[in-house]
N, C-alpha and C. Protein backbone atom coordinates (compact mmCIF):
# COMPACT_ATOMS: atom_id res chain seq x y z
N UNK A 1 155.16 9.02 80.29
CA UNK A 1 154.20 10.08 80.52
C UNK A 1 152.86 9.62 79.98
N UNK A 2 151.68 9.72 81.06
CA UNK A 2 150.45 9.41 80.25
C UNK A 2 149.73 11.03 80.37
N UNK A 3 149.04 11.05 78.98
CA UNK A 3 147.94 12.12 78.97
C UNK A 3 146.81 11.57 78.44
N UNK A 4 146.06 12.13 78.96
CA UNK A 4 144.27 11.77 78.36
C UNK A 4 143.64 12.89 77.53
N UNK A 5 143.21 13.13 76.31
CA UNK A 5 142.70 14.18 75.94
C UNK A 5 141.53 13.33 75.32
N UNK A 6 140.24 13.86 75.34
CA UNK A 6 139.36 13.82 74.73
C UNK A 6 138.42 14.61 73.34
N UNK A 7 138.66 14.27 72.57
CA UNK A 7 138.06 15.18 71.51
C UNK A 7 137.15 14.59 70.41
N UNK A 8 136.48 16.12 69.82
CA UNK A 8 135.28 15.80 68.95
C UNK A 8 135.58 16.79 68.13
N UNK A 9 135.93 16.56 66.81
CA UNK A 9 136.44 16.96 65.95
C UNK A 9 137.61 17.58 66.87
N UNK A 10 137.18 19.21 66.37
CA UNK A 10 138.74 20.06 66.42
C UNK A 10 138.62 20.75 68.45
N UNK A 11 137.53 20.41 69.21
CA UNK A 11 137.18 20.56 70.36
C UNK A 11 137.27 19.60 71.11
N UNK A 12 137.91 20.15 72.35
CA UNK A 12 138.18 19.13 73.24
C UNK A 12 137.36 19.21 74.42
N UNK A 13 137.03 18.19 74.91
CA UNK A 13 135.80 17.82 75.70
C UNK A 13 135.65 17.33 76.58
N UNK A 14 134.82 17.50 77.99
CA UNK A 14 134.94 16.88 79.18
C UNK A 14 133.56 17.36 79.48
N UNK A 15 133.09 16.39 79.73
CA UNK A 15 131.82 15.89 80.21
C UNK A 15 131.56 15.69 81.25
N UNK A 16 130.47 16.81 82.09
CA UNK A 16 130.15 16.69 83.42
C UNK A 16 128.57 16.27 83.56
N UNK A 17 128.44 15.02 84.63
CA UNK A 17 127.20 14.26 84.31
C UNK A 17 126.17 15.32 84.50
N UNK A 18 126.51 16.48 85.80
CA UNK A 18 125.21 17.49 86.57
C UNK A 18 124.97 18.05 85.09
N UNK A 19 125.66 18.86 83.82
CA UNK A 19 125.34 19.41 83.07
C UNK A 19 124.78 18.67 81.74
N UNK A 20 124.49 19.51 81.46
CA UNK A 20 123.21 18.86 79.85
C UNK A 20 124.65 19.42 78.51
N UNK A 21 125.06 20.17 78.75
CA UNK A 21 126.11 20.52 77.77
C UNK A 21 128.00 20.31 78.22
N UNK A 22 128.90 19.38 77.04
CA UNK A 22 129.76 19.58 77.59
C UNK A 22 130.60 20.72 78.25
N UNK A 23 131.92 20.80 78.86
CA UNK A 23 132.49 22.16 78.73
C UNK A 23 134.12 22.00 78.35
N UNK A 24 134.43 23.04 77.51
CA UNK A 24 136.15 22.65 77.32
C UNK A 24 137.07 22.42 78.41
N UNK A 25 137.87 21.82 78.37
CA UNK A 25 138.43 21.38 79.17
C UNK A 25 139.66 20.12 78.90
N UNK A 26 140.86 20.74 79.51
CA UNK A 26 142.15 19.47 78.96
C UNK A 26 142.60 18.97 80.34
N UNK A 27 142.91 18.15 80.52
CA UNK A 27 143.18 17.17 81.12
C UNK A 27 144.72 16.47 81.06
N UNK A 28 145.71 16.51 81.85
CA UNK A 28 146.97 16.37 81.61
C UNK A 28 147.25 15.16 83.04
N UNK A 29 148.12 14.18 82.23
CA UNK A 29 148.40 13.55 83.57
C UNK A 29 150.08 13.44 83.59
N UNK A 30 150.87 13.27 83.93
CA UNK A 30 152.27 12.62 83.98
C UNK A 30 152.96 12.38 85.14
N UNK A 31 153.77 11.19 84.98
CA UNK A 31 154.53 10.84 86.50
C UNK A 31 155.86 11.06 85.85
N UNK A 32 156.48 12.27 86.40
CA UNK A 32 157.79 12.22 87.02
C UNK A 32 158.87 11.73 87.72
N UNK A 33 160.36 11.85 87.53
CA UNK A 33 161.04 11.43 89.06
C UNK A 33 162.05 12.28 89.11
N UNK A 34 161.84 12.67 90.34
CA UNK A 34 162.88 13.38 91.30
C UNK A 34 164.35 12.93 90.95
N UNK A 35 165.22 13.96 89.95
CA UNK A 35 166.61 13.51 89.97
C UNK A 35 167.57 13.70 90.78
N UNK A 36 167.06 15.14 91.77
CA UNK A 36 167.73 15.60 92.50
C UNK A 36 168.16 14.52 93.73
N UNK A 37 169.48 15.06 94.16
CA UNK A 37 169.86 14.04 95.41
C UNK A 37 169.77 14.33 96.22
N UNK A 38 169.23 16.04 96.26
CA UNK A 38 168.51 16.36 97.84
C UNK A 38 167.20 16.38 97.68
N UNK A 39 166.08 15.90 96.60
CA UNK A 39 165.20 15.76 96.76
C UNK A 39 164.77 16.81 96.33
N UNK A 40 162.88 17.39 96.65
CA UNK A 40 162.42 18.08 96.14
C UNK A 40 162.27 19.58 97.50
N UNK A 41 163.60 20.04 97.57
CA UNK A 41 163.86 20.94 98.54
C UNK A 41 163.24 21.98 98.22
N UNK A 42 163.75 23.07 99.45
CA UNK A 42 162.63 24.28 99.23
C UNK A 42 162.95 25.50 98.09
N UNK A 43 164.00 25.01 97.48
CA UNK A 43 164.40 26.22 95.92
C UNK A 43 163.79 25.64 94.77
N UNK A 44 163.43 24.06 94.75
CA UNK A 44 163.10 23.30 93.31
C UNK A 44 161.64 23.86 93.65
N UNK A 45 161.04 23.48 94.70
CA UNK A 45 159.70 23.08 95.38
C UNK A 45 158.87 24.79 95.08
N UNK A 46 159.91 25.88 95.49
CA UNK A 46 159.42 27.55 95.31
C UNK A 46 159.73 27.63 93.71
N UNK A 47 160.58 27.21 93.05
CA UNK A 47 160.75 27.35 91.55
C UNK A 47 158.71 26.86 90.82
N UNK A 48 159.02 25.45 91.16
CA UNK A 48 157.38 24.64 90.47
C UNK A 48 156.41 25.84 91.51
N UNK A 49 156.07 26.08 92.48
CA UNK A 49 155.09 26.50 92.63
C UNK A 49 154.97 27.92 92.04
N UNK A 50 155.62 28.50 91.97
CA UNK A 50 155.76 29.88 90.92
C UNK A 50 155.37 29.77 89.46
N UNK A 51 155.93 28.43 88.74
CA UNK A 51 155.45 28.19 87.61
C UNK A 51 153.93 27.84 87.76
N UNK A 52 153.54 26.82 88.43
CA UNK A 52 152.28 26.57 88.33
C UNK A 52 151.14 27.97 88.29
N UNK A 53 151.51 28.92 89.72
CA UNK A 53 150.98 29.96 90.02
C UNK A 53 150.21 30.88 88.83
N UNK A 54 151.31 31.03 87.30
CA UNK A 54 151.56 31.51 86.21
C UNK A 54 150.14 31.06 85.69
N UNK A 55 149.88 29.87 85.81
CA UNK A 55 148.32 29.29 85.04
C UNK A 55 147.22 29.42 85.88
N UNK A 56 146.73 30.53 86.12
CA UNK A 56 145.48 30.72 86.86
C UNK A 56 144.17 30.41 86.53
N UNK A 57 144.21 30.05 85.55
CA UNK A 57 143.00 29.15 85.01
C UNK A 57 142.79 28.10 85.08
N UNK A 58 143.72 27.40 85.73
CA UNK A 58 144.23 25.83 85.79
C UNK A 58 143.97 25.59 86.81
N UNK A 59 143.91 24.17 87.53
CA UNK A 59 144.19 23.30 88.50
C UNK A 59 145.37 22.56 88.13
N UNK A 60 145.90 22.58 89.35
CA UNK A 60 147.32 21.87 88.67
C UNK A 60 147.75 21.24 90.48
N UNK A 61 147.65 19.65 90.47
CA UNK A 61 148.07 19.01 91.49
C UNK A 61 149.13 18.30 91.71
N UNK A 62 149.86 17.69 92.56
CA UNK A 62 150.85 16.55 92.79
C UNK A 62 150.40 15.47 93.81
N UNK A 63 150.66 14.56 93.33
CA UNK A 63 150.71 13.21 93.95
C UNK A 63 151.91 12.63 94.20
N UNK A 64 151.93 11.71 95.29
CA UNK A 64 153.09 11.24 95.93
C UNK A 64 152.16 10.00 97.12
N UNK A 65 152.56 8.84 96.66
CA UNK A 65 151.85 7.66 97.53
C UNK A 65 150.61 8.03 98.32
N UNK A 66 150.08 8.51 97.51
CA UNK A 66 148.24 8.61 97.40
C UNK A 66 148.05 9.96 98.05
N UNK A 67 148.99 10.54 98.41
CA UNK A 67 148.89 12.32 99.32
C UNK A 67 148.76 12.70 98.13
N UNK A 68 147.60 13.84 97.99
CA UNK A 68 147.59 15.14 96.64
C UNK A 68 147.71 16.41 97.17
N UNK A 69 148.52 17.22 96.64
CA UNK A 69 148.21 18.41 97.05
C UNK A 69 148.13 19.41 95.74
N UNK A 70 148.27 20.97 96.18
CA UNK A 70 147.65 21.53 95.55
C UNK A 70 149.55 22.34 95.08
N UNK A 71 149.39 22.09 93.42
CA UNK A 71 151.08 22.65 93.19
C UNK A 71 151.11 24.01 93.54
N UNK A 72 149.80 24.80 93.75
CA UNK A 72 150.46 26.44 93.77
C UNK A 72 150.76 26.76 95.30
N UNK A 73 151.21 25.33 96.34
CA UNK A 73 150.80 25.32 98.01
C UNK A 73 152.15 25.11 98.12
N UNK A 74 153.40 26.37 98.34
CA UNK A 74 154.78 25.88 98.85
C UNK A 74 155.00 25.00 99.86
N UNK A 75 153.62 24.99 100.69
CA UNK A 75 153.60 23.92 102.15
C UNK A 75 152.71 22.54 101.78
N UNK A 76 152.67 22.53 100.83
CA UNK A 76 151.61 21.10 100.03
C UNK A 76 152.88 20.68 99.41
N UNK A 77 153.72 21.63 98.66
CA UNK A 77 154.48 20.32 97.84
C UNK A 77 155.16 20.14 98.29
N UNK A 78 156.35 20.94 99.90
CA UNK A 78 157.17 20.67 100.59
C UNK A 78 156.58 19.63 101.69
N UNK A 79 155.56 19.63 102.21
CA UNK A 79 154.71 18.20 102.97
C UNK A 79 154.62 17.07 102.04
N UNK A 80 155.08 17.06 100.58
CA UNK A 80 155.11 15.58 100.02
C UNK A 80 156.24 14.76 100.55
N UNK A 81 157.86 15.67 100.65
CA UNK A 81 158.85 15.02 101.21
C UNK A 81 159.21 14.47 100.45
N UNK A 82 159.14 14.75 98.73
CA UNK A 82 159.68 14.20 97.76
C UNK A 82 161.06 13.86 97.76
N UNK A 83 161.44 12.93 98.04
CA UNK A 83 163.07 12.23 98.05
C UNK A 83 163.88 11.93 96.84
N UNK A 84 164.84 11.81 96.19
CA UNK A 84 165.65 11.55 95.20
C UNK A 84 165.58 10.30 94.62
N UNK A 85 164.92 10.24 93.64
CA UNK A 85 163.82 8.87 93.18
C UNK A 85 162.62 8.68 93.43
N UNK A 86 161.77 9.34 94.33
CA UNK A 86 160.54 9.70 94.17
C UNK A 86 159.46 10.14 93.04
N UNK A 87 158.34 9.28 92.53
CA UNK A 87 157.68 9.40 91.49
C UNK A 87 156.40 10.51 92.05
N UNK A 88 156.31 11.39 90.88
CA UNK A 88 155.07 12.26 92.17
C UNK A 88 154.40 12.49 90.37
């Protein structure tokens, strides 16, 4: 699992070039794999997008061989076609 956090002292920080001031902001990355042997079907696929849904303050994406979509999109993460060993 990789994560990136940036911080200054006890604040965490992300820096946008258009603005003169930073703004908070965390940043999470990790690659997964699909244990399932049917893959990332439509009960796992409606389970994660429900969770994600929960963080409305968030952006929260998936990747899968350079396709991104959007996790709170039951038809984004079921168009990845995540297979059983698939890293997303």
């Amino acid at each position: 699992m990789l994560i990136h956090i940036r911080t200054v002292g006890d604040t965490i920080l992300q820096t946008n070039p258009t603005d003169s001031a930073p703004s908070t902001a965390v940043s999470f990355r990790a690659v997964v794999e699909i244990p399932n042997k049917l893959g990332m079907h439509l009960r796992p696929a409606s389970q994660l997008v429900k969770l994600a849904a929960e963080f409305t303050d968030c952006e929260i994406h998936l990747s899968k061989d350079g396709q991104q979509v959007n996790a709170k999109s039951i038809m984004g993460v079921i168009m990845l076609a995540a297979e059983q060993g698939s890293e997303l």
